[in-house]
C-alpha atoms as a PDB file:
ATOM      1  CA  UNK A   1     -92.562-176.037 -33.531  1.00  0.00           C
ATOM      2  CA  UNK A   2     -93.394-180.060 -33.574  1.00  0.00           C
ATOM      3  CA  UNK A   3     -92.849-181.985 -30.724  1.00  0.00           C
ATOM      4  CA  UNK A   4     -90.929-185.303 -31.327  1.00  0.00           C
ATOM      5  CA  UNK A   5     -90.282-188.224 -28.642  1.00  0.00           C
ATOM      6  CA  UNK A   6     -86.801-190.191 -29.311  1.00  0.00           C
ATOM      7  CA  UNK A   7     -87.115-193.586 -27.587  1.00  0.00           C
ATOM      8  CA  UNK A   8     -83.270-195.235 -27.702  1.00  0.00           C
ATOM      9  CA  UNK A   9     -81.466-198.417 -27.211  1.00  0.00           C
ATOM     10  CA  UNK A  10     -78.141-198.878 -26.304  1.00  0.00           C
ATOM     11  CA  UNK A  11     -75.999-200.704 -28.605  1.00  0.00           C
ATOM     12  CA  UNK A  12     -73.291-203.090 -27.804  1.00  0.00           C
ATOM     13  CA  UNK A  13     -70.937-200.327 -28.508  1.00  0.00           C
ATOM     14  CA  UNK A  14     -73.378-198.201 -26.326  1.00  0.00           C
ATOM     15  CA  UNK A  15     -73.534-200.089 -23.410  1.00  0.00           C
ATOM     16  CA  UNK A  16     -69.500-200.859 -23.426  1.00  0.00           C
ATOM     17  CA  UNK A  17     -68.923-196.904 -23.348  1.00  0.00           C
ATOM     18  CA  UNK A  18     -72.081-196.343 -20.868  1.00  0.00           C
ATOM     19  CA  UNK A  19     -69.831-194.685 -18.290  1.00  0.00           C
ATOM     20  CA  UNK A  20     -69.523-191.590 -21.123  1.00  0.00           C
ATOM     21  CA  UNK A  21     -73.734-191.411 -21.525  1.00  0.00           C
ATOM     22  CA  UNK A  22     -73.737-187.956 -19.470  1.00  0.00           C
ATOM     23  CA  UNK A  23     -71.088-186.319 -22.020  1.00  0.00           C
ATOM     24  CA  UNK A  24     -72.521-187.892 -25.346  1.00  0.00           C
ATOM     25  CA  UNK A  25     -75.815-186.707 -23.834  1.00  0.00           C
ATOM     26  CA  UNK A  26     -74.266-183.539 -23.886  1.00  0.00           C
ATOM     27  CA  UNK A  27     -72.425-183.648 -27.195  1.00  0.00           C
ATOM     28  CA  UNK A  28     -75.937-185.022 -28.965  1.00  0.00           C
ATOM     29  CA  UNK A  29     -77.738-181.396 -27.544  1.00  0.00           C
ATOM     30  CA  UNK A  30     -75.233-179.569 -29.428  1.00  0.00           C
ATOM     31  CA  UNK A  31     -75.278-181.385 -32.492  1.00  0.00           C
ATOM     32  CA  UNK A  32     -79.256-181.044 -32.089  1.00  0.00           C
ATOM     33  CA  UNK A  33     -78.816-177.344 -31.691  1.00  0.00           C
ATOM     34  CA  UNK A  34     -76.844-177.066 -35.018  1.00  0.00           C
ATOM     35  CA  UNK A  35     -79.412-179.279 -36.726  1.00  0.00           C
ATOM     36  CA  UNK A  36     -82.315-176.369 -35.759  1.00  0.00           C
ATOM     37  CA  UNK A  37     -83.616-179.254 -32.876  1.00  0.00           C
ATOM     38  CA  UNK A  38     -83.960-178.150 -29.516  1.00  0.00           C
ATOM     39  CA  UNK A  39     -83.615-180.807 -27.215  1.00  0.00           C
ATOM     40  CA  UNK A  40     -86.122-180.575 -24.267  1.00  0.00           C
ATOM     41  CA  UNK A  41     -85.181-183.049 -21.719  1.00  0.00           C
ATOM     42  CA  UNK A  42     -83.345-186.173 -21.926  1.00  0.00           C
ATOM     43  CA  UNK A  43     -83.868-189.240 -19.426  1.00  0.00           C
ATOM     44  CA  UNK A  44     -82.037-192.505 -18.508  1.00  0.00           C
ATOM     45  CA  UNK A  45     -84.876-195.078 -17.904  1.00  0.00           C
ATOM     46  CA  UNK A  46     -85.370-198.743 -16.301  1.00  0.00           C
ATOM     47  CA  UNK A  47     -87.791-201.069 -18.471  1.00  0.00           C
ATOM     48  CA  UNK A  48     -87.941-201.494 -22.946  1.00  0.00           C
ATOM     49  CA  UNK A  49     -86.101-198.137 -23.444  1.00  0.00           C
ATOM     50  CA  UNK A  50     -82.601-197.116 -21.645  1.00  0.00           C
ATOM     51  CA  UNK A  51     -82.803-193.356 -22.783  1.00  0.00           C
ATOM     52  CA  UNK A  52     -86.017-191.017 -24.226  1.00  0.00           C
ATOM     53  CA  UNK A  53     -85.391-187.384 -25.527  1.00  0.00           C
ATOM     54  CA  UNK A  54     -88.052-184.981 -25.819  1.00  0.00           C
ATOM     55  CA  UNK A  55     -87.468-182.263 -28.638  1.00  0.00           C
ATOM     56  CA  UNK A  56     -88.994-179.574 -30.837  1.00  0.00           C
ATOM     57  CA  UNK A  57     -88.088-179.309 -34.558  1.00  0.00           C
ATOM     58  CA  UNK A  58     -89.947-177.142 -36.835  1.00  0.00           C
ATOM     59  CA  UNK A  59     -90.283-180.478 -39.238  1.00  0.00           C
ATOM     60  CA  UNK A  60     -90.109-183.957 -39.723  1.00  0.00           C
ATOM     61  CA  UNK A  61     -86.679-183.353 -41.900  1.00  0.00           C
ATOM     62  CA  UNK A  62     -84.684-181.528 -39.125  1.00  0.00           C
ATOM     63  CA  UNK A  63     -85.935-184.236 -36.630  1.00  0.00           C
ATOM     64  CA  UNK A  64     -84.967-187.429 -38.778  1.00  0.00           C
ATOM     65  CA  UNK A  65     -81.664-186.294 -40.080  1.00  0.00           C
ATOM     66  CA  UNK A  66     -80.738-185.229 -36.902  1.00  0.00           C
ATOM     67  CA  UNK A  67     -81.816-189.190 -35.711  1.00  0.00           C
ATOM     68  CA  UNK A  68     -79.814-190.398 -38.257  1.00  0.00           C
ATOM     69  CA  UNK A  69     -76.956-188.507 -37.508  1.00  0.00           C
ATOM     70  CA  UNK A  70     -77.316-190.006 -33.964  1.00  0.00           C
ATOM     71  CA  UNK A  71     -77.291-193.889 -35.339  1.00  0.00           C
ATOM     72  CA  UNK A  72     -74.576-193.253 -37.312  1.00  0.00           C
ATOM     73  CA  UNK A  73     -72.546-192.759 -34.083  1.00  0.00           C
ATOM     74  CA  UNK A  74     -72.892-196.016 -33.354  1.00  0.00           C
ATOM     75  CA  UNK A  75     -74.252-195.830 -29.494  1.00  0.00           C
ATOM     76  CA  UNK A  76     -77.901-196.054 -29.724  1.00  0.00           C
ATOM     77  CA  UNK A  77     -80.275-196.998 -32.072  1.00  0.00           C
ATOM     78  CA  UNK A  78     -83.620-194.946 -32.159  1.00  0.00           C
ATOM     79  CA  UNK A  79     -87.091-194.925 -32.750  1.00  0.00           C
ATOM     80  CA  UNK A  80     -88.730-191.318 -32.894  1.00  0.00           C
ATOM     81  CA  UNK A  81     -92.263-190.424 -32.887  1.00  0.00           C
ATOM     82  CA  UNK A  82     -94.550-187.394 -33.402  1.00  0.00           C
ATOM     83  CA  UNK A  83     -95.781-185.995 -30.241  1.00  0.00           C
ATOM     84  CA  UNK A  84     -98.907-183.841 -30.074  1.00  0.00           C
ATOM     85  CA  UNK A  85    -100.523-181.346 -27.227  1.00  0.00           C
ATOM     86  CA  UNK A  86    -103.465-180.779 -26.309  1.00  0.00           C
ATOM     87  CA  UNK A  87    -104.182-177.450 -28.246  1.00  0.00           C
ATOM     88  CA  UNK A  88    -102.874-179.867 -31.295  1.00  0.00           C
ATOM     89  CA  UNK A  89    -105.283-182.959 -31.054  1.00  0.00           C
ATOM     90  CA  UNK A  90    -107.706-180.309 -30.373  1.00  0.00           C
ATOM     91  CA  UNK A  91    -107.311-178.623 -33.747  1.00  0.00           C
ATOM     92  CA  UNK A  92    -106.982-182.420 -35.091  1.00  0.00           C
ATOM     93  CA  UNK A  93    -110.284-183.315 -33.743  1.00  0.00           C
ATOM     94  CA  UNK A  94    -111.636-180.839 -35.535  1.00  0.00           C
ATOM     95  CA  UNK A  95    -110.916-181.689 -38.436  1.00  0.00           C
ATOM     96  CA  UNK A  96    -112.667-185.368 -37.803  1.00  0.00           C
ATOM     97  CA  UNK A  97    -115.532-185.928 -40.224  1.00  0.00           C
END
């Protein structure tokens, strides 16, 4: 399985139903679930980003429908990035010429 990152922004739509964040939170695992992405951890944060979501898809396809499923809710907007471990940059490294 891939590890992704999902950095998000509240939209103005977001931010004017923030008081539902815990439940949509909820909603967005199952909807993940159904999509074949487990969702790892999610966390409300201070500073650029207001939420990041930490999740494991076996692909890039499963991952970026499931992020554009997400946007077309209306509540965040998203930025998602590839996440690798350590035994993964190792193999990586390897492979540098």
């Amino acid at each position: 399985m891939a590890t992704f990152v999902m950095l998000a922004n509240f939209t103005e739509q977001g931010i004017r139903n923030v008081k539902d964040t815990v439940k949509r939170a909820e909603a967005f695992k199952e909807t993940a679930k159904a999509a074949g992405v487990t969702v790892k951890e999610v966390y409300w944060t201070l500073g650029q980003y207001d939420v990041i979501v930490t999740a494991e898809a076996k692909d890039e396809t499963a991952v970026t429908a499931l992020g554009l499923t997400l946007a077309k809710a209306g509540n965040v907007s998203t930025q998602t990035l590839r996440a690798f471990g350590p035994g993964e940059m190792a193999e990586i490294l390897g492979k540098v010429k």
